[in-house]
Structures are given as C-alpha cells and as structure tokens.
PDB file of N, CA and C in Angstrom:
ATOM      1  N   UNK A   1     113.993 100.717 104.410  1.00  0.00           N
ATOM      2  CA  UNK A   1     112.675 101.317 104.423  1.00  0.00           C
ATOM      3  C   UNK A   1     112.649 102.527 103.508  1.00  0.00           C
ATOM      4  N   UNK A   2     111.401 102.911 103.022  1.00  0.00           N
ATOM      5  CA  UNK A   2     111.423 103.943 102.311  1.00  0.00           C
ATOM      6  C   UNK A   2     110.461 105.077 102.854  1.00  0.00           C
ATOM      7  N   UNK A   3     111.082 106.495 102.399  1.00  0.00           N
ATOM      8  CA  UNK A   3     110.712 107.281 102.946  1.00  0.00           C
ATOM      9  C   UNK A   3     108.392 107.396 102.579  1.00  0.00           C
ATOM     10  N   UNK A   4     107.868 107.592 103.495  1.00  0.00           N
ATOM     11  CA  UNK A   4     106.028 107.716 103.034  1.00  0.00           C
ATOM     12  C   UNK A   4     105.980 108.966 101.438  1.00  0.00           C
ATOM     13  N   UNK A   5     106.804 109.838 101.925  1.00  0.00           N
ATOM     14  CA  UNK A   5     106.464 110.922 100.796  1.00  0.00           C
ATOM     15  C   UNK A   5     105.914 112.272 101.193  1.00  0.00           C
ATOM     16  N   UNK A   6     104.871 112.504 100.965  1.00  0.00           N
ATOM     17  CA  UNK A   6     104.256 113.962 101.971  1.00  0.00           C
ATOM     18  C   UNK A   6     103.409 113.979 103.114  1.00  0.00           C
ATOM     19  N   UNK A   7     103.951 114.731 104.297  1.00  0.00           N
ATOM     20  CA  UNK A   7     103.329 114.338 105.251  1.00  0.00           C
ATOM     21  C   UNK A   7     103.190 115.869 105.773  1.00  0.00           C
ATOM     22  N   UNK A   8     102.040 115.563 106.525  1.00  0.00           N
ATOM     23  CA  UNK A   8     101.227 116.874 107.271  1.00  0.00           C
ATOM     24  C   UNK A   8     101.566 116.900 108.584  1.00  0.00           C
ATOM     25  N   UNK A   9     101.757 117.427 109.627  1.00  0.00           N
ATOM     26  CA  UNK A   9     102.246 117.950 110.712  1.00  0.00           C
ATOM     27  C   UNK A   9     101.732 119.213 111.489  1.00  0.00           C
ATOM     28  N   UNK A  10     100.715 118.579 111.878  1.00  0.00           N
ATOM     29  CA  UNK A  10      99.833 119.728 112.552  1.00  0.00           C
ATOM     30  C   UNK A  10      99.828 119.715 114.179  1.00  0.00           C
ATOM     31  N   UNK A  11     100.356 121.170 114.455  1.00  0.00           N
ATOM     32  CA  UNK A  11     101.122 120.969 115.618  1.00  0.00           C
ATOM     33  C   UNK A  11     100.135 121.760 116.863  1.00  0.00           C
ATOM     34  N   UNK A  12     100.120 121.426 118.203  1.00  0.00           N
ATOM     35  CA  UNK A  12      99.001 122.083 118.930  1.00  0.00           C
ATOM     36  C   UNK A  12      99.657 123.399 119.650  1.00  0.00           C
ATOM     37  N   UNK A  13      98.922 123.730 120.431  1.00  0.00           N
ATOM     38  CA  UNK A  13      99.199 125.147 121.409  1.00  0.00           C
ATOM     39  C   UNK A  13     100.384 124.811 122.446  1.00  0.00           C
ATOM     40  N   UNK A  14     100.437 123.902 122.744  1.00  0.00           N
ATOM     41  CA  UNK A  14     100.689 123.747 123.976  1.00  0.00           C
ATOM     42  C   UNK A  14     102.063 123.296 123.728  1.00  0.00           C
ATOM     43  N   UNK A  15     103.672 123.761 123.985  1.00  0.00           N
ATOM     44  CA  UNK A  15     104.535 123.192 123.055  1.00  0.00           C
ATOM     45  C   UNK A  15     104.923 123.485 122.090  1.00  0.00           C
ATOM     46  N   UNK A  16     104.113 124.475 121.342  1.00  0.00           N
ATOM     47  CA  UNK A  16     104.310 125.012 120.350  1.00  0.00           C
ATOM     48  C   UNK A  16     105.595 124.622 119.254  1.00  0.00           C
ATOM     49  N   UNK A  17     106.645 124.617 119.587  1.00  0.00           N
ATOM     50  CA  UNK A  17     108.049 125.026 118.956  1.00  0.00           C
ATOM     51  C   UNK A  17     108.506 123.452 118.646  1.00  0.00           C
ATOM     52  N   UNK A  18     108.212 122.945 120.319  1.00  0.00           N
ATOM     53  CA  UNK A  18     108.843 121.420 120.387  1.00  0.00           C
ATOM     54  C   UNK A  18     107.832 120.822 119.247  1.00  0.00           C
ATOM     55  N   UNK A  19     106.927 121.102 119.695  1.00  0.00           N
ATOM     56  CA  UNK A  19     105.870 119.508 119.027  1.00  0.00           C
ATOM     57  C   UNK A  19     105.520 119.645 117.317  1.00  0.00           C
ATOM     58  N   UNK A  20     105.957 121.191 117.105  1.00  0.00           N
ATOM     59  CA  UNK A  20     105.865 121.367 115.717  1.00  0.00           C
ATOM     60  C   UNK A  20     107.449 120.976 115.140  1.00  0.00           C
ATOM     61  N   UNK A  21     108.277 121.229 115.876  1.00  0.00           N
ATOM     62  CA  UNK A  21     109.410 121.149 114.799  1.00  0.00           C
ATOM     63  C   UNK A  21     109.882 119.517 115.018  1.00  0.00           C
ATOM     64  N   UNK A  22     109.474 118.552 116.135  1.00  0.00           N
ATOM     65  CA  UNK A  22     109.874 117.339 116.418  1.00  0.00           C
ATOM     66  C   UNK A  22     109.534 116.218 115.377  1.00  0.00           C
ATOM     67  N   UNK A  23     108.351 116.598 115.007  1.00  0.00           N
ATOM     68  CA  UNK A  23     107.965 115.297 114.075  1.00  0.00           C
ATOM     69  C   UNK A  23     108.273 115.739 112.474  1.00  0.00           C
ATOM     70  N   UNK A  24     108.367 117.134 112.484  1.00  0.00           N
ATOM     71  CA  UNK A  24     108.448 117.591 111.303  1.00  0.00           C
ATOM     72  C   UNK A  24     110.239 117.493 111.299  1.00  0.00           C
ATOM     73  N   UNK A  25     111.074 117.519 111.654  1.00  0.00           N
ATOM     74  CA  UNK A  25     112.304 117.253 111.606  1.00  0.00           C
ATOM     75  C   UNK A  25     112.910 115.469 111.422  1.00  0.00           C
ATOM     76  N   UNK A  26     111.976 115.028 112.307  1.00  0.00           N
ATOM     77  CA  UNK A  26     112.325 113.529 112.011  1.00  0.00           C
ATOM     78  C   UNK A  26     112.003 112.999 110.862  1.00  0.00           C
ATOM     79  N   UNK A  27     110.494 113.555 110.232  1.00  0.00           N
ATOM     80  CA  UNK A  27     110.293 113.354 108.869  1.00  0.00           C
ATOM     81  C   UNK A  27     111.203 113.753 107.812  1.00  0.00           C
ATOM     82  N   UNK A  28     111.411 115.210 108.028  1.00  0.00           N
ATOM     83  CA  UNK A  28     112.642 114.954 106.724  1.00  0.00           C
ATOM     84  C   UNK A  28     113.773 114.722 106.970  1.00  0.00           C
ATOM     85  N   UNK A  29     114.256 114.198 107.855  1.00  0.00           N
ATOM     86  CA  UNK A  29     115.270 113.449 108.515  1.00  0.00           C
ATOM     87  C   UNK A  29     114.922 111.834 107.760  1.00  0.00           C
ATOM     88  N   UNK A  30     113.723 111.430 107.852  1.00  0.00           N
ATOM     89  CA  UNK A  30     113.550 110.106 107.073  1.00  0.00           C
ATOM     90  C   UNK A  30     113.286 110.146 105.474  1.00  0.00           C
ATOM     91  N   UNK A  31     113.360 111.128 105.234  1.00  0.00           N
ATOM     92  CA  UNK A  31     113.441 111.690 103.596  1.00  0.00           C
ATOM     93  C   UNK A  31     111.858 112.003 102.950  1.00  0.00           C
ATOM     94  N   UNK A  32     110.707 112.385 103.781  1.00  0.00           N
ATOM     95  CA  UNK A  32     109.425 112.996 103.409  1.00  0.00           C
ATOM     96  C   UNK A  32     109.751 114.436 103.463  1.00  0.00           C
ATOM     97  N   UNK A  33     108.870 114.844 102.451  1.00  0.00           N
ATOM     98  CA  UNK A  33     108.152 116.353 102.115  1.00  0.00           C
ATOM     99  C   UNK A  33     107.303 116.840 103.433  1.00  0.00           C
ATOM    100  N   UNK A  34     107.573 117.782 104.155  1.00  0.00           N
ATOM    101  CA  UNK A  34     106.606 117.819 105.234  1.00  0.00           C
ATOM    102  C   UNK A  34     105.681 119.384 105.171  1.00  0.00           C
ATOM    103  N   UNK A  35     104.388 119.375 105.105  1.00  0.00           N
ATOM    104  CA  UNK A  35     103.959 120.290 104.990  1.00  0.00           C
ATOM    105  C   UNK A  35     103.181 120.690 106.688  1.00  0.00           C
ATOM    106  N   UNK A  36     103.940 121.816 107.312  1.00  0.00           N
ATOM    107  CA  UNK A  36     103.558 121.889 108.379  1.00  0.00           C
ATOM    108  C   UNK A  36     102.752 123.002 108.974  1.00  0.00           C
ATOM    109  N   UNK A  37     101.574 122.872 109.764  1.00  0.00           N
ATOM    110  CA  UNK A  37     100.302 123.695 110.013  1.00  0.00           C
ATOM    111  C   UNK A  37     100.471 124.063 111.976  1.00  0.00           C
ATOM    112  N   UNK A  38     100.925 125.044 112.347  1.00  0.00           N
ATOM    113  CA  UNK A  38     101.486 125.134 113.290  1.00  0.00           C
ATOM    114  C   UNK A  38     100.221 125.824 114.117  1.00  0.00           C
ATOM    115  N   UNK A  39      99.792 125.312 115.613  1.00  0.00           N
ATOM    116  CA  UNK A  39      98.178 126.264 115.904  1.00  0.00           C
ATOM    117  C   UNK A  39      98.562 127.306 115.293  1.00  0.00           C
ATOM    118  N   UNK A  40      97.209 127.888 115.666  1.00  0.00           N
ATOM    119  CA  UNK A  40      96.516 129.163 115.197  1.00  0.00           C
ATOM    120  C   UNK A  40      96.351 130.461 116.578  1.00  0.00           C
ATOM    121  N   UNK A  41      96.813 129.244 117.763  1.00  0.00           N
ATOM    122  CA  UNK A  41      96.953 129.864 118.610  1.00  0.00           C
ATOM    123  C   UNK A  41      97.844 130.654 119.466  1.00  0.00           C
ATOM    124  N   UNK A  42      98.681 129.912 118.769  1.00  0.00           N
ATOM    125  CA  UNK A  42     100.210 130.662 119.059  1.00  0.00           C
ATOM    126  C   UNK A  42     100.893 131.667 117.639  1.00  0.00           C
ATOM    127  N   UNK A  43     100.459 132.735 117.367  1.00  0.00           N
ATOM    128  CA  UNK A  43     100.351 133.060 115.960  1.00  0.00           C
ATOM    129  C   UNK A  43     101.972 133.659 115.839  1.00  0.00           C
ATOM    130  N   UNK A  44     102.691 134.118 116.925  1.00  0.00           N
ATOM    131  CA  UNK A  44     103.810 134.125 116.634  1.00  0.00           C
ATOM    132  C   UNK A  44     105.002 133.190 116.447  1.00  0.00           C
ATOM    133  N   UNK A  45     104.580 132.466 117.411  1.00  0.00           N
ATOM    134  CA  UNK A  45     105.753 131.332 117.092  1.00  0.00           C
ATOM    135  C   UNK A  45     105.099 130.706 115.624  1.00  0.00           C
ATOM    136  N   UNK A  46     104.254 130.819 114.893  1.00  0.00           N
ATOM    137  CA  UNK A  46     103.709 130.268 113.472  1.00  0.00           C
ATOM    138  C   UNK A  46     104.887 131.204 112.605  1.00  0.00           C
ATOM    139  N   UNK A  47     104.426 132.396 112.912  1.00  0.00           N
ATOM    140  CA  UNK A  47     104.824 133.305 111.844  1.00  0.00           C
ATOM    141  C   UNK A  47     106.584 133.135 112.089  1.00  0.00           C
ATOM    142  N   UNK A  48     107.025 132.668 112.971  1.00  0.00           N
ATOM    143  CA  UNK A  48     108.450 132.731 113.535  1.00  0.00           C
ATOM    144  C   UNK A  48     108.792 131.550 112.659  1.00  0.00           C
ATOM    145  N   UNK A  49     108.298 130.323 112.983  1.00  0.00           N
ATOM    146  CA  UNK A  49     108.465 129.152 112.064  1.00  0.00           C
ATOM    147  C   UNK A  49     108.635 129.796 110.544  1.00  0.00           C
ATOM    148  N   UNK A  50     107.279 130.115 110.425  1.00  0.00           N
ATOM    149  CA  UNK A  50     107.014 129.971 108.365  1.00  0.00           C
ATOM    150  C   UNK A  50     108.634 131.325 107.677  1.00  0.00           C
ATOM    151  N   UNK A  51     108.660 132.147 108.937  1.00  0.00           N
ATOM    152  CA  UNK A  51     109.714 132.994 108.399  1.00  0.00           C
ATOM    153  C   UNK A  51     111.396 132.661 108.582  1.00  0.00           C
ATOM    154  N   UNK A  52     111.551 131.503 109.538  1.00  0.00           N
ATOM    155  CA  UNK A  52     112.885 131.070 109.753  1.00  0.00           C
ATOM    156  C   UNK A  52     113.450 129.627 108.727  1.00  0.00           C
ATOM    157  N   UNK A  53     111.674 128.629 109.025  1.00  0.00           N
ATOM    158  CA  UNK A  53     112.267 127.890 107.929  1.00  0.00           C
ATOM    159  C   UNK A  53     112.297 128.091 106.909  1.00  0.00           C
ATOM    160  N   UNK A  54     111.521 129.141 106.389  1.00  0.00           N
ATOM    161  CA  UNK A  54     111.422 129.820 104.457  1.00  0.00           C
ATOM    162  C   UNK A  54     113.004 129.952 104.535  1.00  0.00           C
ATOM    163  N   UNK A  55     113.752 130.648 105.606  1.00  0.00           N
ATOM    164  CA  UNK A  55     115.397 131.035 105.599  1.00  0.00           C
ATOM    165  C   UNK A  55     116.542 129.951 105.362  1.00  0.00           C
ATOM    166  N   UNK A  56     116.065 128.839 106.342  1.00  0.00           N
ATOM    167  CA  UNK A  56     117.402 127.905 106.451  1.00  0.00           C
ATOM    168  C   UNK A  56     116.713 126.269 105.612  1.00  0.00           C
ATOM    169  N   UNK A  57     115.600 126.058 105.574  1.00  0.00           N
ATOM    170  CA  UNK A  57     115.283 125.291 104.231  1.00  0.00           C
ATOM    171  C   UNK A  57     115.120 125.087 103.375  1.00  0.00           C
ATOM    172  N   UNK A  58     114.961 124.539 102.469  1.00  0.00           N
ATOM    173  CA  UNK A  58     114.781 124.079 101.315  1.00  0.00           C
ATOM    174  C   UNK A  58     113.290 124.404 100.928  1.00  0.00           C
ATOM    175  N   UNK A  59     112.360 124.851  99.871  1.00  0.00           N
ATOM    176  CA  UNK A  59     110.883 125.002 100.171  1.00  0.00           C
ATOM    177  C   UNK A  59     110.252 123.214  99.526  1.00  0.00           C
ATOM    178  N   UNK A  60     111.497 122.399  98.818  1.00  0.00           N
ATOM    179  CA  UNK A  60     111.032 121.181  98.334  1.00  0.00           C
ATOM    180  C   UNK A  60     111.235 120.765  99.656  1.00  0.00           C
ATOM    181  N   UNK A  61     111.823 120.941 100.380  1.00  0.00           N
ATOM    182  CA  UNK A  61     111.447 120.050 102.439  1.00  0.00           C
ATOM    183  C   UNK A  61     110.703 120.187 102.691  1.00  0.00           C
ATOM    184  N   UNK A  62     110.424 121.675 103.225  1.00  0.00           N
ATOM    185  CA  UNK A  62     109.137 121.694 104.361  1.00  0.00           C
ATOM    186  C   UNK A  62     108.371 122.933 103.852  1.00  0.00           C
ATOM    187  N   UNK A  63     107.504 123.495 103.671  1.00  0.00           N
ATOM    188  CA  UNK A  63     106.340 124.382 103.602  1.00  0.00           C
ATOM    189  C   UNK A  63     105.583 124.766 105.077  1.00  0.00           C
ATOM    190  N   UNK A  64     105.159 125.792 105.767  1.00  0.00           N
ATOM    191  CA  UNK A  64     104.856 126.635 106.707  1.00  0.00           C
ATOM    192  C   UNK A  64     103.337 126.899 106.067  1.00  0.00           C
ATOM    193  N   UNK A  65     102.272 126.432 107.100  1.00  0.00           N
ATOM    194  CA  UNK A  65     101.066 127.246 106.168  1.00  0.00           C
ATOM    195  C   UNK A  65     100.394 127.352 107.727  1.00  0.00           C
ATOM    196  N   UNK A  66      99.738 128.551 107.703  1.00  0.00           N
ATOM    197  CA  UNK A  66      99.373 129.360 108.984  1.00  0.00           C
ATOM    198  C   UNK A  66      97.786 129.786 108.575  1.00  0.00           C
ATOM    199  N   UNK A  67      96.940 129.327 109.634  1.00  0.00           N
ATOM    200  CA  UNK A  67      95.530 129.124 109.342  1.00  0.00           C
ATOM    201  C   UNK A  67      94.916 128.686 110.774  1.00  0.00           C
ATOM    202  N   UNK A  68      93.441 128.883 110.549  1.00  0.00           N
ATOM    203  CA  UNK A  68      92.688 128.090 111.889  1.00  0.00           C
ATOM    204  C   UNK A  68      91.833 126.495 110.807  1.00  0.00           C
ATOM    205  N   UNK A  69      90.735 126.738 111.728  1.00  0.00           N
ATOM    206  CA  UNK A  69      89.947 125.712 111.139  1.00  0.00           C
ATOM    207  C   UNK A  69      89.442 125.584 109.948  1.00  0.00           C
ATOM    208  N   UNK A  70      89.359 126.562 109.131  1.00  0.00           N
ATOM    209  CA  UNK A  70      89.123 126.455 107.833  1.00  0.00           C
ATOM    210  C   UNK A  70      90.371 125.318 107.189  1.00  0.00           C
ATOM    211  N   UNK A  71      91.487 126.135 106.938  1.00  0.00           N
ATOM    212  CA  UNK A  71      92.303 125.776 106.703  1.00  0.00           C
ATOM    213  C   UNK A  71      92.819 124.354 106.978  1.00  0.00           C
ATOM    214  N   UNK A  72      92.681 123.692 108.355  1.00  0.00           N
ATOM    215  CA  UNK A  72      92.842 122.473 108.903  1.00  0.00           C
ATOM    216  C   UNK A  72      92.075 121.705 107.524  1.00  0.00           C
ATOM    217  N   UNK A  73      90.328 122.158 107.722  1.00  0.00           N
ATOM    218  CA  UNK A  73      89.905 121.511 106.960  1.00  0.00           C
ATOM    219  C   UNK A  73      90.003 121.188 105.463  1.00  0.00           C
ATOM    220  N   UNK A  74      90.614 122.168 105.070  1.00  0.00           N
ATOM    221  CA  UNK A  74      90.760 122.210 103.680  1.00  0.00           C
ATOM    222  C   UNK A  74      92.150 120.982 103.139  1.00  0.00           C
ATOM    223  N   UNK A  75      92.834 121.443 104.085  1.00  0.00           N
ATOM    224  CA  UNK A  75      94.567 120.668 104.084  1.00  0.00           C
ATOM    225  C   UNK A  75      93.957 118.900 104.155  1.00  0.00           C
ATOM    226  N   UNK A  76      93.012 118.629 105.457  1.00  0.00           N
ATOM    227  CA  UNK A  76      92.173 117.720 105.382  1.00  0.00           C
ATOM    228  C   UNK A  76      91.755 116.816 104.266  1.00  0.00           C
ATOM    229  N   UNK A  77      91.071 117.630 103.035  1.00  0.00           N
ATOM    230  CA  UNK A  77      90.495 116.814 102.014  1.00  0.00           C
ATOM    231  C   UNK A  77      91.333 116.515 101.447  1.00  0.00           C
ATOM    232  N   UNK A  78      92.868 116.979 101.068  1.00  0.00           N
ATOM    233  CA  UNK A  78      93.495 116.942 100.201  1.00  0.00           C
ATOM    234  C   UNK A  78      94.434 115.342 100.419  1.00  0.00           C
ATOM    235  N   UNK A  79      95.035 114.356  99.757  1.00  0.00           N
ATOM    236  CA  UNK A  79      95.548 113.267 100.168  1.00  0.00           C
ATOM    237  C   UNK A  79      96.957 113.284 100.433  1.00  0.00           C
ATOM    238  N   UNK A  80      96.855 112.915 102.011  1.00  0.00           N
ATOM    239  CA  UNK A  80      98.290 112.834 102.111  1.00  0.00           C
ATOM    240  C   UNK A  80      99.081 111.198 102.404  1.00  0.00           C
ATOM    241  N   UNK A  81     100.716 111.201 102.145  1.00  0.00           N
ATOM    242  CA  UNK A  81     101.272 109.954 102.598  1.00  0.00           C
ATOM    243  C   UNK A  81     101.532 109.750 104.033  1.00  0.00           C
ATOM    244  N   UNK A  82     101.259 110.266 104.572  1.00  0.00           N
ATOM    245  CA  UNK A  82     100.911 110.684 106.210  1.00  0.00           C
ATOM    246  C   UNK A  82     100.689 111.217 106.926  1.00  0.00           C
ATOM    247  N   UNK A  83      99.784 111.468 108.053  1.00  0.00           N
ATOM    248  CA  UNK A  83      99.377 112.815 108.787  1.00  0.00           C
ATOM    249  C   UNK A  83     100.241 112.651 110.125  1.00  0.00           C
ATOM    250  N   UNK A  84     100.657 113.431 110.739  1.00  0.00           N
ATOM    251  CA  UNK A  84     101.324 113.604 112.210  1.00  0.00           C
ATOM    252  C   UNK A  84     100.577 114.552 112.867  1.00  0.00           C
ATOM    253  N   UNK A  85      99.677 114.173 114.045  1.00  0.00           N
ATOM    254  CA  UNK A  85      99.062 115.699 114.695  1.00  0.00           C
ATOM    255  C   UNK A  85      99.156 115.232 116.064  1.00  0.00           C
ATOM    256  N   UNK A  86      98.833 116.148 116.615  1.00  0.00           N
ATOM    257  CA  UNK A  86      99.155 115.852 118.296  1.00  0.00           C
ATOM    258  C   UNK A  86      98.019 116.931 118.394  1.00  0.00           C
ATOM    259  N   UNK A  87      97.121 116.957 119.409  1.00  0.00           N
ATOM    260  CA  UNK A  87      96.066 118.150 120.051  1.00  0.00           C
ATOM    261  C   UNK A  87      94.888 116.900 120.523  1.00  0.00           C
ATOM    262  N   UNK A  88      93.636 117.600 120.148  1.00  0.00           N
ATOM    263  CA  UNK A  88      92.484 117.482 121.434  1.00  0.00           C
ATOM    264  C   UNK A  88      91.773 115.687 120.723  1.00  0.00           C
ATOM    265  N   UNK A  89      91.185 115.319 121.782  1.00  0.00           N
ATOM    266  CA  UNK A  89      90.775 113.892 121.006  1.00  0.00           C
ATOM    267  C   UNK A  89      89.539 114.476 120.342  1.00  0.00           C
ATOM    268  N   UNK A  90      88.821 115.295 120.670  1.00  0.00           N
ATOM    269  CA  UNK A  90      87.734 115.720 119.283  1.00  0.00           C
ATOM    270  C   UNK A  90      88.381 116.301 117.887  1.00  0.00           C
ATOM    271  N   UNK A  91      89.359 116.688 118.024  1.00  0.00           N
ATOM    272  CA  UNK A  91      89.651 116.921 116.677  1.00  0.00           C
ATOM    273  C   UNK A  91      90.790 115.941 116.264  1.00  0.00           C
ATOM    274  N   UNK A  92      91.070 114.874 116.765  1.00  0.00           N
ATOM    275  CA  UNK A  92      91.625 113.863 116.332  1.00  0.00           C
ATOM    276  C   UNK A  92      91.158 113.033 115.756  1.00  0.00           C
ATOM    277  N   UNK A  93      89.623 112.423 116.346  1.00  0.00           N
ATOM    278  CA  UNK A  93      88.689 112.019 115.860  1.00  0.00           C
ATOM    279  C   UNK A  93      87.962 112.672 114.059  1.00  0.00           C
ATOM    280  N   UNK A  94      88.380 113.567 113.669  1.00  0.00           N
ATOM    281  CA  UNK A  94      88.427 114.366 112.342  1.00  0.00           C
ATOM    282  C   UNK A  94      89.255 114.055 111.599  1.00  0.00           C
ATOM    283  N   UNK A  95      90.900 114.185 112.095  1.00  0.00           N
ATOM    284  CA  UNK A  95      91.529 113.827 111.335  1.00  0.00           C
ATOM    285  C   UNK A  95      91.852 112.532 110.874  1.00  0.00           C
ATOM    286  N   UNK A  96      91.479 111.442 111.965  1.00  0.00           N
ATOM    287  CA  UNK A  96      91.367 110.347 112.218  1.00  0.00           C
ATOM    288  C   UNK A  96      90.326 109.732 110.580  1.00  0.00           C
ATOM    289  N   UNK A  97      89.510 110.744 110.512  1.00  0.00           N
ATOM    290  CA  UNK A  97      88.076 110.089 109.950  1.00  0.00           C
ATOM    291  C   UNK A  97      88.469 110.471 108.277  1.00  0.00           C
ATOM    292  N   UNK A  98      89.335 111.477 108.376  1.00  0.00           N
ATOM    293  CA  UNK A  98      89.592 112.145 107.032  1.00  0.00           C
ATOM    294  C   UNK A  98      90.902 111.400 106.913  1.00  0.00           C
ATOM    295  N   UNK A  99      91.870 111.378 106.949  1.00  0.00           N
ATOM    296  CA  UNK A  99      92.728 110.229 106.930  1.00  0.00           C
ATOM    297  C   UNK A  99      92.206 108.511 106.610  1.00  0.00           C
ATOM    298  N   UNK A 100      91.527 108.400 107.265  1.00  0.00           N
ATOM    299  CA  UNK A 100      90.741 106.758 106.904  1.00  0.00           C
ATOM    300  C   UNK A 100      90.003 107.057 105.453  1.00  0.00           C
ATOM    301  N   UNK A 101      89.646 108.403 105.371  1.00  0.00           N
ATOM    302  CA  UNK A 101      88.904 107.890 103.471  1.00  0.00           C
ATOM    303  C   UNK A 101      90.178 107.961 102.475  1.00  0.00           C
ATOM    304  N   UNK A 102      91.050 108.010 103.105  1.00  0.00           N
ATOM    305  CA  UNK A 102      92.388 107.627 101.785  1.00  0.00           C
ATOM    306  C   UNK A 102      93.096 106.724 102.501  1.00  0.00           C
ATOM    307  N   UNK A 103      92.751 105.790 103.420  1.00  0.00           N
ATOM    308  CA  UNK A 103      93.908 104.792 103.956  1.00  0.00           C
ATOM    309  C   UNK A 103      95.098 105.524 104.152  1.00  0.00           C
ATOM    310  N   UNK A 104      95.124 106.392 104.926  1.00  0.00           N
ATOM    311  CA  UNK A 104      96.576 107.134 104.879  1.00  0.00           C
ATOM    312  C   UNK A 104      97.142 107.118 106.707  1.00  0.00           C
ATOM    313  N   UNK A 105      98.352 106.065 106.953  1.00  0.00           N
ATOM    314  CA  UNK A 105      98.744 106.062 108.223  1.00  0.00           C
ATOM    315  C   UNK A 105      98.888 107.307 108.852  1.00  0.00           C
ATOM    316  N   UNK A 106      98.576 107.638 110.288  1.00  0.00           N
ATOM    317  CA  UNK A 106      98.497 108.429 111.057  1.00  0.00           C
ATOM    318  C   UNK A 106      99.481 108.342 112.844  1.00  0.00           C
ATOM    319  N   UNK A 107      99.882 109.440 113.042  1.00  0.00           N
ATOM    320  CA  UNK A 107     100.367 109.380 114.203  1.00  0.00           C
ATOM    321  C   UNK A 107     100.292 110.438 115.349  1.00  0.00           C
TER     322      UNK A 107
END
C-alpha cells in the first residue's frame, strides 16, 4: 500500500493529547505529511503540541497550526489527501461536505 500523502488531523476538546497525537502518529507512521489543527479549546495543550513537536520532529512530518473556526475553515478549502477529525456531528457534516468537493477520503 502506499502512503495518501497530506493529511489533516483535526483534533477535538475532549482528549485532547490522545486524539490529536493518535491519528496523527499512525499517519506518519504510514509515511503521510500530517498537518495537525489541535481545538481551540484546549489552547495549552495546542501550544504544548506545536512547541514539543517543532522540537522532536521533522517540520517535512508534521506541522502544528493553532486556530478556531476561521482557520478550520480556511485549512478546509485547501485540498487535502486525507482528512482525520473526530468532534461534533454538525461540524462533521462541514468537513464531510468540504472533503466531498475534492473526493478526498475521510475518517
């Protein structure tokens, strides 16, 4: 199998640490670029992420980008080789919808 390529990883409140670093680890564990968007609600464990993995990764692995809904949306238009999000079914239903105008698998 081959690795998708760049994938988004947008991680919710609840869990914070686990649910952001789980899918984003298995991804570049399967050899994708993972660009990861950690809530907005937990702003320290974000800033804890974007400042530990800037330390012990690679920045061609993974990228840290810290934002609310703007930002979601913006990351949104842009095309990715896969999205990974976990949170609320209304805003799944978004990413769901923005993902389907580039055929891009989701989990």
């Amino acid at each position: 199998r081959q690795p998708f390529g760049v994938t988004l990883v947008i991680a919710p409140c609840n869990y914070p640490l686990m649910l952001a670093l789980g899918p984003a680890m298995g991804a570049i564990a399967a050899g994708n670029v993972v660009v990861l968007k950690p809530s907005e609600a937990c702003p320290r464990v974000a800033a804890m992420l974007k400042r530990r993995l800037g330390e012990y990764l690679d920045d061609a692995c993974i990228k840290v980008v810290c934002g609310g809904k703007q930002l979601v949306a913006s990351l949104l238009t842009e095309r990715w080789d896969k999205v990974v999000f976990t949170g609320s079914e209304r805003v799944g239903k978004l990413v769901a919808a923005a993902a389907a105008a580039h055929l891009t698998p989701t989990t």
